[in-house]
Protein backbone atom coordinates (compact mmCIF):
# COMPACT_ATOMS: atom_id res chain seq x y z
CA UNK A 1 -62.55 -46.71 -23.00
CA UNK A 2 -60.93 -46.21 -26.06
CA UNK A 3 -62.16 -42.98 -26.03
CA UNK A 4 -60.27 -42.02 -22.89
CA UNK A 5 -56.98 -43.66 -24.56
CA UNK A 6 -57.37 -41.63 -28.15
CA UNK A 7 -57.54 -38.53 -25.85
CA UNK A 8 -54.59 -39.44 -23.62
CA UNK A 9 -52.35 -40.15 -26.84
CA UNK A 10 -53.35 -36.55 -28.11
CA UNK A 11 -52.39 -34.98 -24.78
CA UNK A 12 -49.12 -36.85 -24.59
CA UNK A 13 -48.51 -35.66 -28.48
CA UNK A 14 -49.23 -32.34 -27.88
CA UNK A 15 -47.00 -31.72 -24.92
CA UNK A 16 -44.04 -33.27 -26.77
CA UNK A 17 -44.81 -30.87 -29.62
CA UNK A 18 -44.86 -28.12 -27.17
CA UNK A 19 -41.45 -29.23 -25.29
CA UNK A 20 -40.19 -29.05 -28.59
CA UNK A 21 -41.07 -25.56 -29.37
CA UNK A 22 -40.00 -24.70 -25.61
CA UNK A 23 -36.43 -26.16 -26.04
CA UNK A 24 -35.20 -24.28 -29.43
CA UNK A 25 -36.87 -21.08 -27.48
CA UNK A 26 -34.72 -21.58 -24.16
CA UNK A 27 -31.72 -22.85 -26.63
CA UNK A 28 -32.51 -19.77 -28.92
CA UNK A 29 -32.15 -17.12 -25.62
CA UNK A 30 -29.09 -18.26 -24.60
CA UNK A 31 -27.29 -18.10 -27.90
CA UNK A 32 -29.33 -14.85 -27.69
CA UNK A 33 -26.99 -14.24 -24.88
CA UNK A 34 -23.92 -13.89 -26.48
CA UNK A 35 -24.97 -11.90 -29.64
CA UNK A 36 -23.61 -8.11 -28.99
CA UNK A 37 -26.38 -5.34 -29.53
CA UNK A 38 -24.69 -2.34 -28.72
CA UNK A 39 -21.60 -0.78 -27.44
CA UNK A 40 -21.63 1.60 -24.97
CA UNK A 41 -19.31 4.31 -22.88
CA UNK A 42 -19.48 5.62 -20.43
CA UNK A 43 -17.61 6.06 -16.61
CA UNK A 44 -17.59 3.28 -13.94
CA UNK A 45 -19.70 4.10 -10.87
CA UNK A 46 -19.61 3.39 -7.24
CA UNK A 47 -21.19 0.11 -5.91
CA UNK A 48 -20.17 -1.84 -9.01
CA UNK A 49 -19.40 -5.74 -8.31
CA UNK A 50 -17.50 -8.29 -9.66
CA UNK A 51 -20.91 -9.69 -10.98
CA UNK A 52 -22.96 -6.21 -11.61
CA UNK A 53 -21.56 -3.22 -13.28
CA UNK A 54 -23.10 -0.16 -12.58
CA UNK A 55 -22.04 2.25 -15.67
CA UNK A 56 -22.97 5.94 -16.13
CA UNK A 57 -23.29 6.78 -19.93
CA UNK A 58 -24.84 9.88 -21.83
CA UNK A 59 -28.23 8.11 -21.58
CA UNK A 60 -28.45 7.52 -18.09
CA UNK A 61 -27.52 4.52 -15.46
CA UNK A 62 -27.05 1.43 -16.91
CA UNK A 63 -26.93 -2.10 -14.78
CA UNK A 64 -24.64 -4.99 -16.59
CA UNK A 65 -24.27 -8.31 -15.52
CA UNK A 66 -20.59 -9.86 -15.65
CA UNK A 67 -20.58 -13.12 -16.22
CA UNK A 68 -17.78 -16.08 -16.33
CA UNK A 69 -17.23 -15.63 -20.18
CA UNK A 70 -17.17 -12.05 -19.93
CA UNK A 71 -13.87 -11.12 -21.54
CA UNK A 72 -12.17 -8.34 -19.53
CA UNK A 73 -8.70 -8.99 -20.47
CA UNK A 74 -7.96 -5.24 -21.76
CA UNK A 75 -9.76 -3.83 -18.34
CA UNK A 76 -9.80 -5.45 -15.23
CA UNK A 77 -10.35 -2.77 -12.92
CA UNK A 78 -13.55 -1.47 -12.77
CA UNK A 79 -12.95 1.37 -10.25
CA UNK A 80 -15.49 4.54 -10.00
CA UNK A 81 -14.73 7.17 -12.41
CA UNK A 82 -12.93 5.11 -14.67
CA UNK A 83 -13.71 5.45 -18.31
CA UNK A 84 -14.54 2.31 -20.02
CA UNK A 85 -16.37 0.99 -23.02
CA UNK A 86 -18.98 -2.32 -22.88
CA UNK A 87 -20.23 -4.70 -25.66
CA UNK A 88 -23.71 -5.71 -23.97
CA UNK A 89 -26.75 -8.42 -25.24
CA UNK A 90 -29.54 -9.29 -23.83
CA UNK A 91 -29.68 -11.96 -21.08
CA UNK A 92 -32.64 -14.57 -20.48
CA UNK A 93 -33.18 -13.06 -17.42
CA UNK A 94 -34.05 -9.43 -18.08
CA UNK A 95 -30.48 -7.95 -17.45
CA UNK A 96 -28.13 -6.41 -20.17
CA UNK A 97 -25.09 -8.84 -19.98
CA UNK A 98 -21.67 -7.77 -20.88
CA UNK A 99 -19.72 -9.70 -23.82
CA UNK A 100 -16.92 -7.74 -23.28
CA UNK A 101 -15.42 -4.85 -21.34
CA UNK A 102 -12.17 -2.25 -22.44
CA UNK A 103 -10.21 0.42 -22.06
CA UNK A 104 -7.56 2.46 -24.06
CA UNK A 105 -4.38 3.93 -22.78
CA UNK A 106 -1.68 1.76 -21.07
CA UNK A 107 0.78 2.85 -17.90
CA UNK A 108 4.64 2.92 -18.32
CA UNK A 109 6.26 -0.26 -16.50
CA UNK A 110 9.34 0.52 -14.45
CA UNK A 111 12.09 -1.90 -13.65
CA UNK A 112 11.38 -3.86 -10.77
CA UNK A 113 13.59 -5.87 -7.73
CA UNK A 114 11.97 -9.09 -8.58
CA UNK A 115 14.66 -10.91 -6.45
CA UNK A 116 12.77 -9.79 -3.83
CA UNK A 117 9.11 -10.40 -4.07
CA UNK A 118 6.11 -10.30 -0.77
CA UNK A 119 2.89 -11.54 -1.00
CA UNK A 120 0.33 -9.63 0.26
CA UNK A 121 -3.75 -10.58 1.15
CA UNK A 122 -5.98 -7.18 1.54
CA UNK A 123 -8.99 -5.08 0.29
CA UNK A 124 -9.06 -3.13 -2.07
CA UNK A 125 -10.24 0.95 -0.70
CA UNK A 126 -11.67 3.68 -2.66
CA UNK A 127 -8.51 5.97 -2.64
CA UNK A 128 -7.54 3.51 -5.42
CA UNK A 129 -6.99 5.13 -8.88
CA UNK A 130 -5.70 3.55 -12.35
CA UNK A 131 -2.34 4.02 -11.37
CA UNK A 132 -2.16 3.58 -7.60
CA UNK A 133 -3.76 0.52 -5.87
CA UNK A 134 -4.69 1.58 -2.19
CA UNK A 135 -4.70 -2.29 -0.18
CA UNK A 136 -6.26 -2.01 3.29
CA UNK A 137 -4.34 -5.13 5.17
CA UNK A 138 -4.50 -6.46 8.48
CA UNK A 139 -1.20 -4.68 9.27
CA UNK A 140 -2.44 -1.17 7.49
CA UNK A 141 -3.12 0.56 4.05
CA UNK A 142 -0.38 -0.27 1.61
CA UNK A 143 0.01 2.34 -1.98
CA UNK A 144 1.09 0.09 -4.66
CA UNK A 145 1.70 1.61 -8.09
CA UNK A 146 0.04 -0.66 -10.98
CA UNK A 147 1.89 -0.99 -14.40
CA UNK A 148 0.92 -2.29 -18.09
CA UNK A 149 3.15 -5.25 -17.38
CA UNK A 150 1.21 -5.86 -13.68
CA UNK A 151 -0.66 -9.21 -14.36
CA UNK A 152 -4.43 -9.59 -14.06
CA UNK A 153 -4.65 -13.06 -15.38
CA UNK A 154 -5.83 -14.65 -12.23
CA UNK A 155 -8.19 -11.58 -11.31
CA UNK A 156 -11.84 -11.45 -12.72
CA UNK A 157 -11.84 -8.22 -12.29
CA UNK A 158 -11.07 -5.35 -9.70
CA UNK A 159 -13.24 -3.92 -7.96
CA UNK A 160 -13.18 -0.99 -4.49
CA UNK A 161 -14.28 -3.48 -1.30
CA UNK A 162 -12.87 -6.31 -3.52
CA UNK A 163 -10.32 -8.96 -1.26
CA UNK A 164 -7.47 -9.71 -3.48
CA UNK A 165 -3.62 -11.26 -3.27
CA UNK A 166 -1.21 -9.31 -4.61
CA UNK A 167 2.63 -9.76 -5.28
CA UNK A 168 4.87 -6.53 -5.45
CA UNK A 169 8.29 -5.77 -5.33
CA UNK A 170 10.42 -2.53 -5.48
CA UNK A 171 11.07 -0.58 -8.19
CA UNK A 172 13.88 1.10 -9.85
CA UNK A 173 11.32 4.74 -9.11
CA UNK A 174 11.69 3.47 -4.89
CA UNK A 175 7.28 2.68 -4.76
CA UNK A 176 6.32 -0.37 -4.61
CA UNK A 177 4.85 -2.11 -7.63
CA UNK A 178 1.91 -5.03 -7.88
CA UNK A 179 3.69 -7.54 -10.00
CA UNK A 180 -0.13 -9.28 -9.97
CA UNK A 181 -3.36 -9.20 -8.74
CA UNK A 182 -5.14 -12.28 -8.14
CA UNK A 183 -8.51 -13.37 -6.45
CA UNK A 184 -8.02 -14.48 -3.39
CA UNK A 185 -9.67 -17.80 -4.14
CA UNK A 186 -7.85 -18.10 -7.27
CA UNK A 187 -4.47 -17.36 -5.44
CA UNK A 188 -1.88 -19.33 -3.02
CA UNK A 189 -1.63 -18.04 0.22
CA UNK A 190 0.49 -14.95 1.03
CA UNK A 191 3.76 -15.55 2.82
CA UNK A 192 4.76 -13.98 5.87
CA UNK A 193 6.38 -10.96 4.14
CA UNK A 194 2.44 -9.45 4.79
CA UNK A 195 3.48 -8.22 7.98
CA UNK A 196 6.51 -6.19 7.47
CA UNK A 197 3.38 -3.27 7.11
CA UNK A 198 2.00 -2.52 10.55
CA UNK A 199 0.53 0.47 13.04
CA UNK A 200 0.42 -1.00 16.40
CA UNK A 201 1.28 0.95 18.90
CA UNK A 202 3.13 -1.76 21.44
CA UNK A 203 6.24 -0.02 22.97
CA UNK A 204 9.52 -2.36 22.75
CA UNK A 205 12.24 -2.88 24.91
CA UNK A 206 15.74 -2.47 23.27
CA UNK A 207 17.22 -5.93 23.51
CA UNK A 208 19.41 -7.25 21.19
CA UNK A 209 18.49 -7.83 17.78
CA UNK A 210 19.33 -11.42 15.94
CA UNK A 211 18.95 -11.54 11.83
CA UNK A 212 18.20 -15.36 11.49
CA UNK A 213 18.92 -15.18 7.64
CA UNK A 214 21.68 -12.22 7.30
CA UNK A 215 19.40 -10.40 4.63
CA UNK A 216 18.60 -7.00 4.73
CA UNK A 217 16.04 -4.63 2.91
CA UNK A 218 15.59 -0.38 2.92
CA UNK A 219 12.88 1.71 2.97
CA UNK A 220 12.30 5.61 3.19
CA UNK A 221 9.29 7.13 4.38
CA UNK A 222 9.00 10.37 7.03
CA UNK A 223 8.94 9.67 11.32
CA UNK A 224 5.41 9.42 12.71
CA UNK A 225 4.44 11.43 15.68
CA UNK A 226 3.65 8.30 17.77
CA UNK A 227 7.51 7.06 17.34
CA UNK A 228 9.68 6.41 20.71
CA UNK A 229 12.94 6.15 21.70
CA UNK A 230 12.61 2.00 21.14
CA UNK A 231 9.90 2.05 18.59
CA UNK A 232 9.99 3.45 15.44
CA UNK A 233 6.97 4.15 13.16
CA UNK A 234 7.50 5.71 9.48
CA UNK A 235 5.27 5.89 7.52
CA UNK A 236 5.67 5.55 3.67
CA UNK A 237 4.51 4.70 0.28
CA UNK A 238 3.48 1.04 1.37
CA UNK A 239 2.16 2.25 4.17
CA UNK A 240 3.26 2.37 7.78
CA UNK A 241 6.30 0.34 8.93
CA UNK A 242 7.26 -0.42 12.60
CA UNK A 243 10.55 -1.38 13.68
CA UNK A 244 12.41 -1.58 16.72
CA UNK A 245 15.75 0.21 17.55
CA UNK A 246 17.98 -2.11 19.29
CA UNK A 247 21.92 -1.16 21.30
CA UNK A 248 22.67 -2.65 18.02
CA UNK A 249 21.16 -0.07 15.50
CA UNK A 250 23.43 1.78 14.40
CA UNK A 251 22.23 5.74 14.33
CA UNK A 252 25.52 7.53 13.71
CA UNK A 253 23.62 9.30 10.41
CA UNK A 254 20.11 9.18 11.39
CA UNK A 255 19.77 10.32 15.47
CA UNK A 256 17.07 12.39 15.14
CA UNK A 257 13.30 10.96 15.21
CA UNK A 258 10.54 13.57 15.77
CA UNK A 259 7.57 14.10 13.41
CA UNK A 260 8.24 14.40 9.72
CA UNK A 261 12.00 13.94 9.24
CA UNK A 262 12.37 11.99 6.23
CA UNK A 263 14.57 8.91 6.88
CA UNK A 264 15.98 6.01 5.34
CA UNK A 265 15.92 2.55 7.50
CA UNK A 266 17.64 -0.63 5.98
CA UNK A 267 15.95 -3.40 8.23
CA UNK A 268 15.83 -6.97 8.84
CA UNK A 269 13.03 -9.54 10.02
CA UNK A 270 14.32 -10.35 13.71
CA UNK A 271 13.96 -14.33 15.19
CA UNK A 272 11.38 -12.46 17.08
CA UNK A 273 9.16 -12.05 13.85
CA UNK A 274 9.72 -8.41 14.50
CA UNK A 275 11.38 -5.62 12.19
CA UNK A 276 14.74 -4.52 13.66
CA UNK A 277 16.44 -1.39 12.15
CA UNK A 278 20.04 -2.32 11.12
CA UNK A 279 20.90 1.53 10.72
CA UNK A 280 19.18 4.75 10.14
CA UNK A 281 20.16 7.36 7.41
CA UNK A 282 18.55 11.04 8.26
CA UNK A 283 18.77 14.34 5.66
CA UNK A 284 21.81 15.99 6.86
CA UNK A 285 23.72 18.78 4.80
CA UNK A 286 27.41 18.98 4.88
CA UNK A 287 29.09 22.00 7.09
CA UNK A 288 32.50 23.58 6.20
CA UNK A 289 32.17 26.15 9.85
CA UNK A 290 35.02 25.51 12.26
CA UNK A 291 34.24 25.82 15.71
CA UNK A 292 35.79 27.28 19.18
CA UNK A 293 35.75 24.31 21.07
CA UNK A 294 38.52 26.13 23.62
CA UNK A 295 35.43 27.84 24.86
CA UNK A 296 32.70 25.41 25.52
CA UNK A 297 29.15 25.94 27.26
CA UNK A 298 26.61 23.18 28.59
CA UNK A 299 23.37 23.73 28.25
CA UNK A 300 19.90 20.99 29.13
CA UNK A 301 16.90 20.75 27.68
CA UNK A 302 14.13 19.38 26.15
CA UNK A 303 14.17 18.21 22.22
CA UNK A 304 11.62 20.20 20.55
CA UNK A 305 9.68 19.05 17.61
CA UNK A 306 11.04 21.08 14.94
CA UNK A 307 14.42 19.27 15.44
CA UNK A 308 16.27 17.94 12.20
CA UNK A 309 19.38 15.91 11.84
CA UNK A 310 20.82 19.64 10.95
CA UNK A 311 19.56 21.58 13.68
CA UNK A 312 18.60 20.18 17.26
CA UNK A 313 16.20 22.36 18.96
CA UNK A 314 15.89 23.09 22.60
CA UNK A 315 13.70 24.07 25.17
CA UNK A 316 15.38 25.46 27.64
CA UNK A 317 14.55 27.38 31.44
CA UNK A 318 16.03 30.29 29.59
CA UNK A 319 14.35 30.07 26.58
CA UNK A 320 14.14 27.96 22.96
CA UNK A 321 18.06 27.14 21.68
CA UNK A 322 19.03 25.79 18.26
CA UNK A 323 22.32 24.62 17.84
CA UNK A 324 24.07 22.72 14.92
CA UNK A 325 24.19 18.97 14.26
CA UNK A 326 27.45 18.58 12.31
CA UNK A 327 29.63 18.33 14.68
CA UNK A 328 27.76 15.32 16.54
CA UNK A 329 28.87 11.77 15.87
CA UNK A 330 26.10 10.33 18.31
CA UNK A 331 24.13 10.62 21.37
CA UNK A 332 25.42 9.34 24.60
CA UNK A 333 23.02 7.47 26.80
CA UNK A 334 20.02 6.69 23.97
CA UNK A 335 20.43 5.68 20.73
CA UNK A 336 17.94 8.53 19.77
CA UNK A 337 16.66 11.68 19.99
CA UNK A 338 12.77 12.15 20.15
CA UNK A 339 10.16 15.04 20.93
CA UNK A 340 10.39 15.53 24.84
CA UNK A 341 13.77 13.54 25.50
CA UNK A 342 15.68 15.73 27.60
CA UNK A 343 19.13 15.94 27.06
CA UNK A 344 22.84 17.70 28.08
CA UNK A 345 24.49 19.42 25.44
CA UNK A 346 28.35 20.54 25.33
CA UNK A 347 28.26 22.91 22.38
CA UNK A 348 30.52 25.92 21.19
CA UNK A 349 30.08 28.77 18.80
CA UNK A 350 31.43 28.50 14.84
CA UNK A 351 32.54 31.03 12.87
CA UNK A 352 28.90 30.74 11.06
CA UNK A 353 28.05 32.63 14.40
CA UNK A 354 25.44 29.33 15.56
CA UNK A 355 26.46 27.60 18.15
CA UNK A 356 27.43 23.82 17.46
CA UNK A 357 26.76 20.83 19.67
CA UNK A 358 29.35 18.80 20.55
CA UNK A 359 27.73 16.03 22.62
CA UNK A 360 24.27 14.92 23.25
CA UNK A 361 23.91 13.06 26.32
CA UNK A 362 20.78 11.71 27.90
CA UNK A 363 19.38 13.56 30.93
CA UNK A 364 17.26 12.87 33.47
């Protein structure tokens, strides 16, 4: 018996000596962990994670880990192609590990409309560059330009297919700037201002328009091919807005909608949670030609697609027709004119020798 005991003491000594060799080993490895090896270059490739970078150097593909402690704060966005440089050690686990991760260059900020600030909630695509954040949100892709001053602090790092919260405002260039970028876990919820983006295609009726709050905000962009007489879509830099033309919109300077004219629409958030255009601004270049208007001519017709706020053109029964927009203070009957709205036009000739509408009036 006491045989048995002797041999269970030197058992129970000999696994306490080995837990003590395991424990500095395990203790050892995750010091290990932290201690830097190497530093390498090399360009950021597609599929990386927030918690795996995959990096292409001069020796081949490389696989790092980022971890919680990984410090990022000179580089945040990991995006493919990008040009970065890695302190790595080894990891208890097999992987390379990244200490830290940077960059060298820094954007220009621009002066930004910080008075008014939206929140926006969206994914991050792989049109996004260094400079230009590409946000795919549940109202459509939004272009936001990204400055040395945009703040990362609350983002672990940015990734393409990444979900993110982002507050932007307008600057002083007319794009829209990210004023931060923030996990979406780490980050309050984003305010309604995430829908004044959109691409649905509902048709509106043209009802009148109440601003709840008085406030106003203006946006350019160019018409989209889809727009109607009650429903305009433009698209622009933060992507593609949709607002509806009410009696009360006023289009004195901006009549013309078809494809591609480059507008500018100063809108308002409705009661209805919709965006109402408040007035609409068109590219129109000033005209010193005096006109006959003893002698005038009416002719109907179709609005073609090539129409401008300078130059309305017509398809006619006796053939295509341009005449001249400057002497037009508005149409008559519709508060705009689109692709396919057929219209009567009173025009006369100018001593330019083009023929100069006088009236627009709907047709039927």
């Amino acid at each position: 018996m006491k045989k048995y005991k002797r041999s269970a003491r030197v058992c129970m000594t000999a696994l306490a000596a080995c837990g003590m060799l395991i424990a500095p080993a395990a203790a050892r490895m995750e010091v290990q962990a932290a201690e830097v090896i190497a530093t390498v270059q090399g360009k950021v490739m597609e599929g990386t994670t927030a918690n795996l970078l995959y990096l292409d150097t001069s020796d081949g593909k490389m696989e790092i880990k980022i971890d919680e402690d990984t410090s990022t704060g000179n580089c945040k966005m990991l995006l493919p192609d990008k040009k970065i440089s890695v302190s790595v050690s080894h990891g208890n686990d097999g992987y390379l590990h990244a200490v830290s991760i940077s960059e060298n260059g820094e954007n220009p900020s621009v002066e930004l409309d910080t008075s008014k600030v939206s929140n926006v909630v969206g994914t991050v695509n792989d049109k996004t560059t260094e400079e230009v954040l590409h946000l795919d949100t549940s109202q459509g892709e939004m272009e936001l330009k990204i400055d040395r001053n945009t703040d990362l602090s609350n983002c672990s790092v940015l990734v393409v297919h990444g979900k993110y919260v982002v507050s932007c405002a307008r600057g002083e260039d007319a794009y829209m700037h990210a004023i931060s970028i923030a996990d979406v876990a780490s980050a309050p919820a984003a305010s309604s201002d995430v829908s004044q983006t959109g691409t649905g295609s509902q048709t509106y009726s043209q009802t009148p328009a109440v601003n709840p709050t008085g406030e106003t905000r203006s946006v350019t962009g160019t018409v989209k091919d889809n727009t109607e007489e009650s429903t305009l879509y433009l698209a622009t830099s933060e992507g593609t807005f949709t607002f509806k033309i009410n009696d009360s919109t006023d289009t004195s300077k901006g009549m013309v909608l078809t494809p591609d004219n480059k507008l500018m629409v100063t809108y308002f958030r409705g009661s209805d949670s919709n965006l109402h255009a408040a007035s609409i601004v068109g590219v129109k270049d000033s005209s010193s030609a005096a006109v006959d208007t003893s002698s005038q001519a009416t002719v109907i017709g179709t609005v073609k697609g090539k129409s401008t706020e300078n130059i309305l053109v017509l398809d006619t029964s006796a053939g295509e027709m341009e005449l001249k927009m400057d002497k037009v203070s508005g149409p008559v009957g519709c508060k705009v004119l689109v692709e396919g709205k057929k219209v009567s036009v009173t025009c006369s000739r100018g001593d330019d020798a083009y023929m100069h509408a006088l009236t627009v009036t709907a047709a039927k």
